[in-house]
N, C-alpha and C. Protein backbone atom coordinates (compact mmCIF):
# COMPACT_ATOMS: atom_id res chain seq x y z
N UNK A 1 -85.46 128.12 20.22
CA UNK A 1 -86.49 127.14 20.53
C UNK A 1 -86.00 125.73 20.23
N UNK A 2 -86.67 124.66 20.83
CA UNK A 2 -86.51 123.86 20.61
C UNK A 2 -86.70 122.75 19.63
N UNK A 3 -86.51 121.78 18.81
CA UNK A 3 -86.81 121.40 17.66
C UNK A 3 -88.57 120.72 18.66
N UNK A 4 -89.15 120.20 18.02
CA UNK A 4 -90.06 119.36 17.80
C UNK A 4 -89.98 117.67 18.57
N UNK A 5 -90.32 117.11 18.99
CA UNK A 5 -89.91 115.57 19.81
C UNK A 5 -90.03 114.67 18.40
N UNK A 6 -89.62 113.50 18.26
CA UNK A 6 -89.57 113.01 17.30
C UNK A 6 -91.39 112.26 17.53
N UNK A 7 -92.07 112.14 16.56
CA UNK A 7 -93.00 110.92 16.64
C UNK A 7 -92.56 109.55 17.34
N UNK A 8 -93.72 109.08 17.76
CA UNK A 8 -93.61 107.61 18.68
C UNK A 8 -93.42 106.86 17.85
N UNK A 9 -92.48 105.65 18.00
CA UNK A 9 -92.27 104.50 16.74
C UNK A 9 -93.49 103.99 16.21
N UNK A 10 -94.11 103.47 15.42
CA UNK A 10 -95.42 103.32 14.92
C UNK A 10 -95.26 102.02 15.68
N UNK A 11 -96.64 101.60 15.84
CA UNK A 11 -96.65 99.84 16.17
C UNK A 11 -97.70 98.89 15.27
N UNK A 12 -97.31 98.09 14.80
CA UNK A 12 -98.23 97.41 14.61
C UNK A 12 -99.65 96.76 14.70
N UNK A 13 -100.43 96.62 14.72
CA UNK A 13 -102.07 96.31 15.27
C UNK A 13 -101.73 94.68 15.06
N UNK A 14 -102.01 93.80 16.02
CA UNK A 14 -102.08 92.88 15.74
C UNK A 14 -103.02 91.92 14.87
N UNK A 15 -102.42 90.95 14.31
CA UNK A 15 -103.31 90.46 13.09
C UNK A 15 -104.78 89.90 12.94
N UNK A 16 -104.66 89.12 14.46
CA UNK A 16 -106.06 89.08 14.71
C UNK A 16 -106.64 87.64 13.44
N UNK A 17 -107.57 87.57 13.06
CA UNK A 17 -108.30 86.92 12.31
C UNK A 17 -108.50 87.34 11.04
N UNK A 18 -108.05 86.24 10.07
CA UNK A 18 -107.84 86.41 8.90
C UNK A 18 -109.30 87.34 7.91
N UNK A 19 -110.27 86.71 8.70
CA UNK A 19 -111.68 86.86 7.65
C UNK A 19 -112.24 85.95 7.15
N UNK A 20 -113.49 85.88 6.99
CA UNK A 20 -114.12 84.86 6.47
C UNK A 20 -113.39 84.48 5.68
N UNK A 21 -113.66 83.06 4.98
CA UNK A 21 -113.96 82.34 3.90
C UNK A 21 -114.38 82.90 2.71
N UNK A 22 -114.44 83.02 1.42
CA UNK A 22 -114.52 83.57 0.17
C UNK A 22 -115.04 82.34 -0.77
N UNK A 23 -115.93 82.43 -1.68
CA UNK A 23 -116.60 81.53 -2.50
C UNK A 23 -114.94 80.35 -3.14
N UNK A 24 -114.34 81.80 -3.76
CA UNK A 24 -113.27 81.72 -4.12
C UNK A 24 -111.70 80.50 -3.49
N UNK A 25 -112.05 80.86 -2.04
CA UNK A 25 -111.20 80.42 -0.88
C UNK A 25 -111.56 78.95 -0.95
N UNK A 26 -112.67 78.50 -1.03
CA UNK A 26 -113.39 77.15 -0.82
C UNK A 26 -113.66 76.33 -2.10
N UNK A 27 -113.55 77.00 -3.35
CA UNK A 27 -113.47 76.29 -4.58
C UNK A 27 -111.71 75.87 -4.31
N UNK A 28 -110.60 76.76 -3.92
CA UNK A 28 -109.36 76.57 -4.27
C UNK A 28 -109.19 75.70 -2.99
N UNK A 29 -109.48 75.44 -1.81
CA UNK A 29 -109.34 74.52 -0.85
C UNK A 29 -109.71 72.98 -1.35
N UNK A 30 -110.90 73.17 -2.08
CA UNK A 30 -111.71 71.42 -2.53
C UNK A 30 -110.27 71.42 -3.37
N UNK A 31 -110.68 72.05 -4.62
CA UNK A 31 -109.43 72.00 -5.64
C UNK A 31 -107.75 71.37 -4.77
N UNK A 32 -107.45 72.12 -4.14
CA UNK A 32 -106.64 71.50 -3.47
C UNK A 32 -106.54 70.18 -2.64
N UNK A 33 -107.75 69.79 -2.17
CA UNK A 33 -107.76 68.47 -1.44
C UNK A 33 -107.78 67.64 -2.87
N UNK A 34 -108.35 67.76 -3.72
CA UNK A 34 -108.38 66.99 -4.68
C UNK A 34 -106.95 66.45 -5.61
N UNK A 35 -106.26 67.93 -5.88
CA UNK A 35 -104.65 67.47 -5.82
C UNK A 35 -103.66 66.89 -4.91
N UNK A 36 -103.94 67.30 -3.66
CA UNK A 36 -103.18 66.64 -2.99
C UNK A 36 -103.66 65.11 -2.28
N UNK A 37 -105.16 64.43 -2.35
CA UNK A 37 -105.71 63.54 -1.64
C UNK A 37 -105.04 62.29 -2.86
N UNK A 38 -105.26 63.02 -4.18
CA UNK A 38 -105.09 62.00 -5.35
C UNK A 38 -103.83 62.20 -5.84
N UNK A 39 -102.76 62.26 -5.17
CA UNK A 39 -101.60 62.08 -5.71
C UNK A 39 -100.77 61.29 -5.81
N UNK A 40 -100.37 59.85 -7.14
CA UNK A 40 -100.60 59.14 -6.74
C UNK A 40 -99.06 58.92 -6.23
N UNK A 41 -97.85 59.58 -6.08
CA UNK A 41 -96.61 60.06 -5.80
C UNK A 41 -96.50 59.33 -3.86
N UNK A 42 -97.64 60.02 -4.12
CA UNK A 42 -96.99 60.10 -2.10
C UNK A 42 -98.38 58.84 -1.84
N UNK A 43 -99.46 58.70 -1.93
CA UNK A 43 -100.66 57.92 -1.69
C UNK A 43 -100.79 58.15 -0.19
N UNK A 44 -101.94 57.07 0.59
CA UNK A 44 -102.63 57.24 1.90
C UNK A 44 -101.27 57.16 3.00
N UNK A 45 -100.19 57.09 2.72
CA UNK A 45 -99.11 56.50 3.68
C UNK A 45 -98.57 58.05 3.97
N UNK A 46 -98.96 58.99 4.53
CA UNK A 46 -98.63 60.09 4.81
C UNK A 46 -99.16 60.59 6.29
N UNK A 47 -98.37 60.57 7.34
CA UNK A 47 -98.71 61.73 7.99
C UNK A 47 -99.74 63.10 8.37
N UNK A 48 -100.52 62.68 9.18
CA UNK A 48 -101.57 64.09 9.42
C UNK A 48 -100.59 64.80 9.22
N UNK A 49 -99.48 65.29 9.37
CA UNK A 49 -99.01 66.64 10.03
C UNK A 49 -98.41 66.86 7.96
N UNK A 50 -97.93 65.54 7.38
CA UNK A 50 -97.31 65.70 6.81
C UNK A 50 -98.59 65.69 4.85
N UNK A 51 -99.62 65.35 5.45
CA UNK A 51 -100.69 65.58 4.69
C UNK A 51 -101.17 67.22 4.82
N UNK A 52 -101.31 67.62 6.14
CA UNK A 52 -101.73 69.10 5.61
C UNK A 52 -100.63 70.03 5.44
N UNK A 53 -99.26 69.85 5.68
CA UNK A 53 -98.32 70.65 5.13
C UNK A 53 -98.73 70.90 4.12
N UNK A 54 -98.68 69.43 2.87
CA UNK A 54 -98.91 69.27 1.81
C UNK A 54 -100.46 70.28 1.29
N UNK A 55 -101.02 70.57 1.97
CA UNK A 55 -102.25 70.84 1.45
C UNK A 55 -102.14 72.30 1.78
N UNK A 56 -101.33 73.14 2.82
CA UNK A 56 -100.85 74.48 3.02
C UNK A 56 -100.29 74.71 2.26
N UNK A 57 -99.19 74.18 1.87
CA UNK A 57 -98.15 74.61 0.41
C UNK A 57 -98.88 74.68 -1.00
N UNK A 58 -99.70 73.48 -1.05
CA UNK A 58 -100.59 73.86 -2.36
C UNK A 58 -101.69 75.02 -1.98
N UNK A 59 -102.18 75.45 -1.27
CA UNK A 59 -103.44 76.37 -1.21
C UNK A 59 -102.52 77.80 -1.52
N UNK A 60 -101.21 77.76 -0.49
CA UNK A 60 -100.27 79.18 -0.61
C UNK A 60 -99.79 79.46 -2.29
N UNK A 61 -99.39 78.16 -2.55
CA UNK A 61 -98.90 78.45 -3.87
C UNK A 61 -99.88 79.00 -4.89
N UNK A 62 -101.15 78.90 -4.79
CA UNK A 62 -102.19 79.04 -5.93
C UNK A 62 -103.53 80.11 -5.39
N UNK A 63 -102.94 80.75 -3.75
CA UNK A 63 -104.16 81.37 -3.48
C UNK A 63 -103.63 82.95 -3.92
N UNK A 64 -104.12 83.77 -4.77
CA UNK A 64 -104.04 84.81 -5.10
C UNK A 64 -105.11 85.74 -4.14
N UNK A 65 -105.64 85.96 -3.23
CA UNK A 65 -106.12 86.96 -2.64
C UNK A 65 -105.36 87.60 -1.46
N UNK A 66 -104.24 87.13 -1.00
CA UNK A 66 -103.10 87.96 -0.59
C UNK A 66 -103.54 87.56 1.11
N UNK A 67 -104.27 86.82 1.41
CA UNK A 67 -104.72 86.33 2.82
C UNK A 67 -103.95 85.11 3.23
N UNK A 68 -103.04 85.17 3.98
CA UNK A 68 -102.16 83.99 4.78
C UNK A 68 -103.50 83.06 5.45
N UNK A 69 -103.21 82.15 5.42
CA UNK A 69 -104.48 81.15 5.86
C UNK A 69 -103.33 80.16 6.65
N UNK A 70 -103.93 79.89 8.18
CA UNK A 70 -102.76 79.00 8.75
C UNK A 70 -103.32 77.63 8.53
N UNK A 71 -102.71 76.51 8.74
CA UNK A 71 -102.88 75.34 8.60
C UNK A 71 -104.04 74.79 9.42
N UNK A 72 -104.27 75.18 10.68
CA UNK A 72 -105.02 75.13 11.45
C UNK A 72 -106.78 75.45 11.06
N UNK A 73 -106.49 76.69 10.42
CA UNK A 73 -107.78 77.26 9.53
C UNK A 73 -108.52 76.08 8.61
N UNK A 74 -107.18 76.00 8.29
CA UNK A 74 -107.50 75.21 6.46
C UNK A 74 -108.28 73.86 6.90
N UNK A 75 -107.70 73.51 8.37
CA UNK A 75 -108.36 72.17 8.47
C UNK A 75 -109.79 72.17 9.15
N UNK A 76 -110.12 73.57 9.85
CA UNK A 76 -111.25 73.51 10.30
C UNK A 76 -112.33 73.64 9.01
N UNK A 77 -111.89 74.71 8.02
CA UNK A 77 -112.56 74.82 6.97
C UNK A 77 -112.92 73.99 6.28
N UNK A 78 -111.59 72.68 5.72
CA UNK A 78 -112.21 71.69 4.87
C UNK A 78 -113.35 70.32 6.11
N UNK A 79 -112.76 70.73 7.42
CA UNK A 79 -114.11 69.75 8.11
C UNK A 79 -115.09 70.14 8.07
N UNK A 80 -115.40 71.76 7.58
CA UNK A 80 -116.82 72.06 7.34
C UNK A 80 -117.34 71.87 6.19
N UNK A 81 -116.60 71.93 5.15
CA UNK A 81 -117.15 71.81 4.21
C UNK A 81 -117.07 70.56 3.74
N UNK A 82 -116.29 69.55 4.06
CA UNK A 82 -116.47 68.00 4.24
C UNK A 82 -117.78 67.45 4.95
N UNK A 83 -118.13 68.21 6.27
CA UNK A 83 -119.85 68.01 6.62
C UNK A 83 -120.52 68.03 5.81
N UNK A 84 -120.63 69.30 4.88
CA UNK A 84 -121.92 69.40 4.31
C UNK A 84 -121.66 68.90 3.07
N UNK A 85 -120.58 68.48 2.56
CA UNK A 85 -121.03 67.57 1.56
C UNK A 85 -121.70 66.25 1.80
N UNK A 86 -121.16 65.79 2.86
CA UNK A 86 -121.44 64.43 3.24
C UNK A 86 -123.01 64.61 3.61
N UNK A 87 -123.44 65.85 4.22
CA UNK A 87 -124.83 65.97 4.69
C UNK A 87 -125.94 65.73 3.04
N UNK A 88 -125.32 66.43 2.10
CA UNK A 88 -126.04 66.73 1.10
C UNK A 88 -126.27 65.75 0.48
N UNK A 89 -124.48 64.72 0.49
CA UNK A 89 -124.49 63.71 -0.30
C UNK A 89 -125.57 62.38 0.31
N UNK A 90 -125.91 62.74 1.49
CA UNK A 90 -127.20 61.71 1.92
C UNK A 90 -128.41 62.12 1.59
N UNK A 91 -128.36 63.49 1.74
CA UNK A 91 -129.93 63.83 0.90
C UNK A 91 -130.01 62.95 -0.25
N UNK A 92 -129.22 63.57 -0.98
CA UNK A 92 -129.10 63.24 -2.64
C UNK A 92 -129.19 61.43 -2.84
N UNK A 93 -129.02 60.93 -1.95
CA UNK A 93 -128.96 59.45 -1.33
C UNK A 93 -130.56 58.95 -1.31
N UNK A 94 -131.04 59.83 -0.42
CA UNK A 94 -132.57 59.62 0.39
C UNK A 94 -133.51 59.70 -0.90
N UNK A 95 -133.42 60.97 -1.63
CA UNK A 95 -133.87 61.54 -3.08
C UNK A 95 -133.97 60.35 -4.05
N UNK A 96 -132.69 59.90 -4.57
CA UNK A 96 -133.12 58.80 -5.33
C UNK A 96 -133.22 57.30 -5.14
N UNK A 97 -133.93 57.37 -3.57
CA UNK A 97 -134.46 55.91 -3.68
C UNK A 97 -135.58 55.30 -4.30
């Protein structure tokens, strides 16, 4: 008889979308704009491209939940959560007049 056919090479599933956002994800993103916005090393004379490098390398270096986050992400995320501060921070505006 004949042996058996070998199994099909396995394939990969493509990666698709990382996953939400995490409480966690968005404390270490602010945290990060905050190190890298106030640094006073490099200051405002930086590059879009060369400002969120800077802000990918710090989030990778310090994000422990094992989720690759692309640069692209990071910037839609901190424009959202840059909205709603700014939204809140006018409440909080309106509040104590």
């Amino acid at each position: 008889p004949l042996p058996p056919p070998p199994p099909p090479p396995q394939t990969l599933a493509p990666k698709g979308r990382a996953g939400n956002y995490t409480n966690a994800d968005d404390i270490l993103l602010c945290n990060t704009w905050l190190q890298v916005s106030r640094d006073p090393s490099v200051g405002g004379d930086q590059s879009r491209d060369a400002y969120w490098g800077r802000m990918k390398e710090h989030f990778d270096i310090h994000n422990v939940s094992g989720i690759d986050r692309f640069e692209r992400s990071l910037r839609s995320r901190w424009s959202t959560i840059n909205s709603d501060c700014q939204r809140w921070a006018a409440c909080q505006k309106a509040v104590d007049k």
